[in-house]
N, C-alpha and C. Protein backbone atom coordinates (compact mmCIF):
# COMPACT_ATOMS: atom_id res chain seq x y z
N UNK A 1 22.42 13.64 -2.18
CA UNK A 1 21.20 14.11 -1.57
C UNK A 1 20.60 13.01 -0.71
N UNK A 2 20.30 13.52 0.57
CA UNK A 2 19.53 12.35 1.66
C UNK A 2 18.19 12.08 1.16
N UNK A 3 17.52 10.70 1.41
CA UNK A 3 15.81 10.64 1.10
C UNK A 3 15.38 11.53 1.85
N UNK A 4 14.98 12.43 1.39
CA UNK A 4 13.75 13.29 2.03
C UNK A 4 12.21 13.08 1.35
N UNK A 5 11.66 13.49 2.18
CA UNK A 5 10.17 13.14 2.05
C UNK A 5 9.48 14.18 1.78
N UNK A 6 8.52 14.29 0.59
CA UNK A 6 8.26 15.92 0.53
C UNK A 6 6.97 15.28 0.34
N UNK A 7 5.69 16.18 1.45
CA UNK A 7 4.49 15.90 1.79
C UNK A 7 3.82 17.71 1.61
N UNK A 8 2.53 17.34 1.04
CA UNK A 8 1.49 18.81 0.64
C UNK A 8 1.57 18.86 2.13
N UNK A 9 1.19 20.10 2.78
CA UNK A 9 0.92 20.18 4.24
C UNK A 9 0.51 21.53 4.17
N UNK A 10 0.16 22.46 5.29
CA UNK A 10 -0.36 24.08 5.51
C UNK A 10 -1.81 23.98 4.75
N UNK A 11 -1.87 24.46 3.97
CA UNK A 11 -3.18 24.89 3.67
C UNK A 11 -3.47 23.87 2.19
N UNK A 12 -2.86 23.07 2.11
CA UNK A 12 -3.24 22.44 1.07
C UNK A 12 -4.19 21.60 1.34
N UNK A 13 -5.09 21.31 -0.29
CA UNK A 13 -6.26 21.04 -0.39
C UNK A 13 -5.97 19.29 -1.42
N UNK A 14 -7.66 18.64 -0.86
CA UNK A 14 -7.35 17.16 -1.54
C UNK A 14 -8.53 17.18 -2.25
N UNK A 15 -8.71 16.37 -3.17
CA UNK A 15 -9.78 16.34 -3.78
C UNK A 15 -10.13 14.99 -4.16
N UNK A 16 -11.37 14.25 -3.46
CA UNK A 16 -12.02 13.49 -4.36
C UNK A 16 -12.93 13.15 -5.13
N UNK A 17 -13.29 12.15 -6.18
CA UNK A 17 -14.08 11.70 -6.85
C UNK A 17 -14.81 10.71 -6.20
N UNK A 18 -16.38 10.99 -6.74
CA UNK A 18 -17.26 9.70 -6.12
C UNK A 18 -18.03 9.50 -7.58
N UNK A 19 -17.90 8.71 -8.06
CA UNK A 19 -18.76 8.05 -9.04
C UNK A 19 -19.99 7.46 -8.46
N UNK A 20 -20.91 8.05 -9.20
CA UNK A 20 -22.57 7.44 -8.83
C UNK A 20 -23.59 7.15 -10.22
N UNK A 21 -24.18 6.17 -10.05
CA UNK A 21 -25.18 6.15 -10.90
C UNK A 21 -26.79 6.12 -11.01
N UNK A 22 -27.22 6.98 -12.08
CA UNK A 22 -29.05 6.84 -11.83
C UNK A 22 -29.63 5.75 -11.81
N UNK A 23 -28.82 4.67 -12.27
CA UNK A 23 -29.56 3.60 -12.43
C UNK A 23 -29.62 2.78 -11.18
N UNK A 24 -31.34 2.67 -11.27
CA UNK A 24 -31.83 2.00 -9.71
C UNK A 24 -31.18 0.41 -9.68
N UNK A 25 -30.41 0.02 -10.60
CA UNK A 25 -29.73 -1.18 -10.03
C UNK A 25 -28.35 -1.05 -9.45
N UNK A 26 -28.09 -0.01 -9.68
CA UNK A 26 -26.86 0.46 -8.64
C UNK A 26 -27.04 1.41 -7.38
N UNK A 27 -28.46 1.56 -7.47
CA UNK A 27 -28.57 2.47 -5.60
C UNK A 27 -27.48 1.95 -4.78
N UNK A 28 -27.60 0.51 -4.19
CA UNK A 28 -27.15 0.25 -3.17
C UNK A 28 -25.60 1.16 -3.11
N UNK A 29 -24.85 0.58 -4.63
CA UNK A 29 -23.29 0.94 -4.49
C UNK A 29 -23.39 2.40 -4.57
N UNK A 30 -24.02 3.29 -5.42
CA UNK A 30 -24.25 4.60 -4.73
C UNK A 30 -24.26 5.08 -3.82
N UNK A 31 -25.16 4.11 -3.17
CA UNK A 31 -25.64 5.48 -1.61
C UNK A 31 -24.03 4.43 -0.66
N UNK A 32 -23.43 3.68 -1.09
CA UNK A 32 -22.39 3.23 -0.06
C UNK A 32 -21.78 3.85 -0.83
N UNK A 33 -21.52 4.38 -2.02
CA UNK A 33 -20.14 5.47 -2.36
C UNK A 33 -20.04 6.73 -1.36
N UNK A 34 -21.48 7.36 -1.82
CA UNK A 34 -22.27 8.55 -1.07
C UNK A 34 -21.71 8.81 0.26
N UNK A 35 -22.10 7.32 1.13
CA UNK A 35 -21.79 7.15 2.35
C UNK A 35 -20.11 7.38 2.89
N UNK A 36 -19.33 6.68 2.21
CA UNK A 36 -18.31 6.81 2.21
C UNK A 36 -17.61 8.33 2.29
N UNK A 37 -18.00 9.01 0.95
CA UNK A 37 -17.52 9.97 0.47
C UNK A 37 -17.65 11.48 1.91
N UNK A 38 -19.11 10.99 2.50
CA UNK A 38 -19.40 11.92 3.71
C UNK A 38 -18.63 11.45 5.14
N UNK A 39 -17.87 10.35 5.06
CA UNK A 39 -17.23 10.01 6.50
C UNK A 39 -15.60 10.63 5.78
N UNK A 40 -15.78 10.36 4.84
CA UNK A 40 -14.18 11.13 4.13
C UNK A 40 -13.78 12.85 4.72
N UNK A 41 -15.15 13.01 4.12
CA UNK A 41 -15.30 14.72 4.11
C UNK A 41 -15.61 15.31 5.93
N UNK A 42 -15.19 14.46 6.68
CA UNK A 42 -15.27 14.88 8.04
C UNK A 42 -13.41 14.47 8.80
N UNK A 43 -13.37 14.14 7.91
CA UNK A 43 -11.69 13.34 8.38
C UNK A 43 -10.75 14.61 8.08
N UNK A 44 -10.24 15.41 9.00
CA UNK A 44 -9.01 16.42 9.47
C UNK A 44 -7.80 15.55 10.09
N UNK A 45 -6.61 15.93 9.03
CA UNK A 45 -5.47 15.43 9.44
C UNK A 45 -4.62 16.45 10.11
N UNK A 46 -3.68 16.24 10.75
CA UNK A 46 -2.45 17.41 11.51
C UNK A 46 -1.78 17.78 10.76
N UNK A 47 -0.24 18.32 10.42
CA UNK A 47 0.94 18.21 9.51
C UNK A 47 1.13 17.52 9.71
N UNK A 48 1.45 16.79 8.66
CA UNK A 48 2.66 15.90 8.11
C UNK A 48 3.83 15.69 8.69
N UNK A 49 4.12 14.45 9.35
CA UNK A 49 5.76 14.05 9.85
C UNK A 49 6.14 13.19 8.91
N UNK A 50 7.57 12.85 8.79
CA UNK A 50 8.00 11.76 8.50
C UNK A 50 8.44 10.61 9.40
N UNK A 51 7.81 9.85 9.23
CA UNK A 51 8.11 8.23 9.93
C UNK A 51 8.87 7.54 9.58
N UNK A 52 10.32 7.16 10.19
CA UNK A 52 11.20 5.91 9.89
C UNK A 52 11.22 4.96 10.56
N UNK A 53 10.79 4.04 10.57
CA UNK A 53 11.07 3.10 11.95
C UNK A 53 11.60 2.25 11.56
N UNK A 54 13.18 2.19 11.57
CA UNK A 54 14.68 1.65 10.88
C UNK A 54 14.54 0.27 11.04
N UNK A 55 13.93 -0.45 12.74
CA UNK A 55 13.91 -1.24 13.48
C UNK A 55 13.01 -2.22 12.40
N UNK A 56 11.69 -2.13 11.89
CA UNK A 56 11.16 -2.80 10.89
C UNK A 56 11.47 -2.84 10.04
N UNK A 57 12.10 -1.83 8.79
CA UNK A 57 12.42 -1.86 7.69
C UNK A 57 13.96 -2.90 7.81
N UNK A 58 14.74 -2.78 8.92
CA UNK A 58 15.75 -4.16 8.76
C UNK A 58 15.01 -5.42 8.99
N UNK A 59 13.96 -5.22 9.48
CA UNK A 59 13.40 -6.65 9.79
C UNK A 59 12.99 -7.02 8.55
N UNK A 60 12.31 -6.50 7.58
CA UNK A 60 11.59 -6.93 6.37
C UNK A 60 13.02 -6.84 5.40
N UNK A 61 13.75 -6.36 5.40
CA UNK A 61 15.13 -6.69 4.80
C UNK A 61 15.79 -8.31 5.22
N UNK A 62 15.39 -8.43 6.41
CA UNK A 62 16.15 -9.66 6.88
C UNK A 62 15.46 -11.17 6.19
N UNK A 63 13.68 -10.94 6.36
CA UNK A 63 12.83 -11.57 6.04
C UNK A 63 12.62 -11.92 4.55
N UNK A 64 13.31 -10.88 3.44
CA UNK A 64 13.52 -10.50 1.77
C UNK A 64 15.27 -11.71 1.52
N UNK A 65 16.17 -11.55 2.69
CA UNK A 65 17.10 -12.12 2.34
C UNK A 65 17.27 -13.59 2.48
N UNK A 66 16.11 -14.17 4.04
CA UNK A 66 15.83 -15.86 3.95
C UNK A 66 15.08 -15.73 2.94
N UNK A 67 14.10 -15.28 2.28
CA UNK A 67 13.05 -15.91 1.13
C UNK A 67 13.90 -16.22 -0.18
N UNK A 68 15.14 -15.02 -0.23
CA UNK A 68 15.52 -15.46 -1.65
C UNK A 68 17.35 -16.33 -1.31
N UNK A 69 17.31 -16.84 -0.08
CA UNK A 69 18.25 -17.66 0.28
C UNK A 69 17.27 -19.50 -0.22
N UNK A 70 16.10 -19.37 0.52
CA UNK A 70 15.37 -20.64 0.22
C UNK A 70 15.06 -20.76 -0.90
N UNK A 71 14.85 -19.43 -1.45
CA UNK A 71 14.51 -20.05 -2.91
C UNK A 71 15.74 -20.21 -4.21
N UNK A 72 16.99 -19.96 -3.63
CA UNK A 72 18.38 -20.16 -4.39
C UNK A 72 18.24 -21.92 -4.07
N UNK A 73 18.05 -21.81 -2.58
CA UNK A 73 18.17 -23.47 -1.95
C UNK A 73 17.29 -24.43 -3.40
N UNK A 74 15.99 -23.74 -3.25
CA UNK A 74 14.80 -24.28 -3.98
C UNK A 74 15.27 -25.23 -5.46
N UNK A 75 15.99 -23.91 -5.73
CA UNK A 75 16.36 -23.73 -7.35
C UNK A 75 17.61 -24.57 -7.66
N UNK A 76 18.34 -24.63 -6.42
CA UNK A 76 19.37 -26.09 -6.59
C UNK A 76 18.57 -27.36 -6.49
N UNK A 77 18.17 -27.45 -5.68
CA UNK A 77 17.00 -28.81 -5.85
C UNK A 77 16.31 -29.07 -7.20
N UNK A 78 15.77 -28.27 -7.38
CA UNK A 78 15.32 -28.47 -8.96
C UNK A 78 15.96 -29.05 -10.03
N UNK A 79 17.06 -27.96 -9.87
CA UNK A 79 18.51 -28.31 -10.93
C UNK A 79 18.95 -29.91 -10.63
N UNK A 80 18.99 -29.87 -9.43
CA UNK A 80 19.64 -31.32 -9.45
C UNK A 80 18.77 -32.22 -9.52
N UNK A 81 17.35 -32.51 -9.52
CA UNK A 81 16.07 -33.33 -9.60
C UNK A 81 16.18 -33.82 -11.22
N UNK A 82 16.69 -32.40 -12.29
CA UNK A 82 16.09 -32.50 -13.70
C UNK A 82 17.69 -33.01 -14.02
N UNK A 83 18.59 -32.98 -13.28
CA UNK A 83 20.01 -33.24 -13.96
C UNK A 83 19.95 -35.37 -13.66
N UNK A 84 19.13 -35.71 -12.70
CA UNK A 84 19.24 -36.68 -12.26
C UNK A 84 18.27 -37.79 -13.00
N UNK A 85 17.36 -36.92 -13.65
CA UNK A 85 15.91 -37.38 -15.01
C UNK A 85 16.62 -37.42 -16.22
């Protein structure tokens, strides 16, 4: 089976939570939950595509294979620092 990507799309619905509290020492983070929660509730997305962009994901593959090349390097250095103590 190929990765496929399976995304809600058509008429599906999202739902969030806003936690608020009465207590007047949390107004501020309230009314900025509040706030939040109403720039949320105006945000319309399109359908759903799937995005590959092959071109980066080899790049961050390439970037995963020097980090754990330097750190093999690293780890011989070490070895030979504590073999030499």
């Amino acid at each position: 089976m190929e990765n496929d990507w399976y995304v809600t799309g058509g008429d599906s619905k999202t739902l969030m939570f806003v936690q608020i509290s009465p207590n007047e020492n949390d107004q501020s983070e309230t009314l900025c939950s509040l706030n939040f929660a109403s720039r949320v509730r105006g945000i319309e997305l399109g359908s759903a595509k799937k995005q590959l962009d092959n071109t980066e994901l080899l790049k961050y593959k390439q970037m995963v294979e020097k980090w754990k090349q330097d750190m093999k390097g690293k780890d011989d250095q070490i070895r030979k620092m504590e073999e030499t103590m």
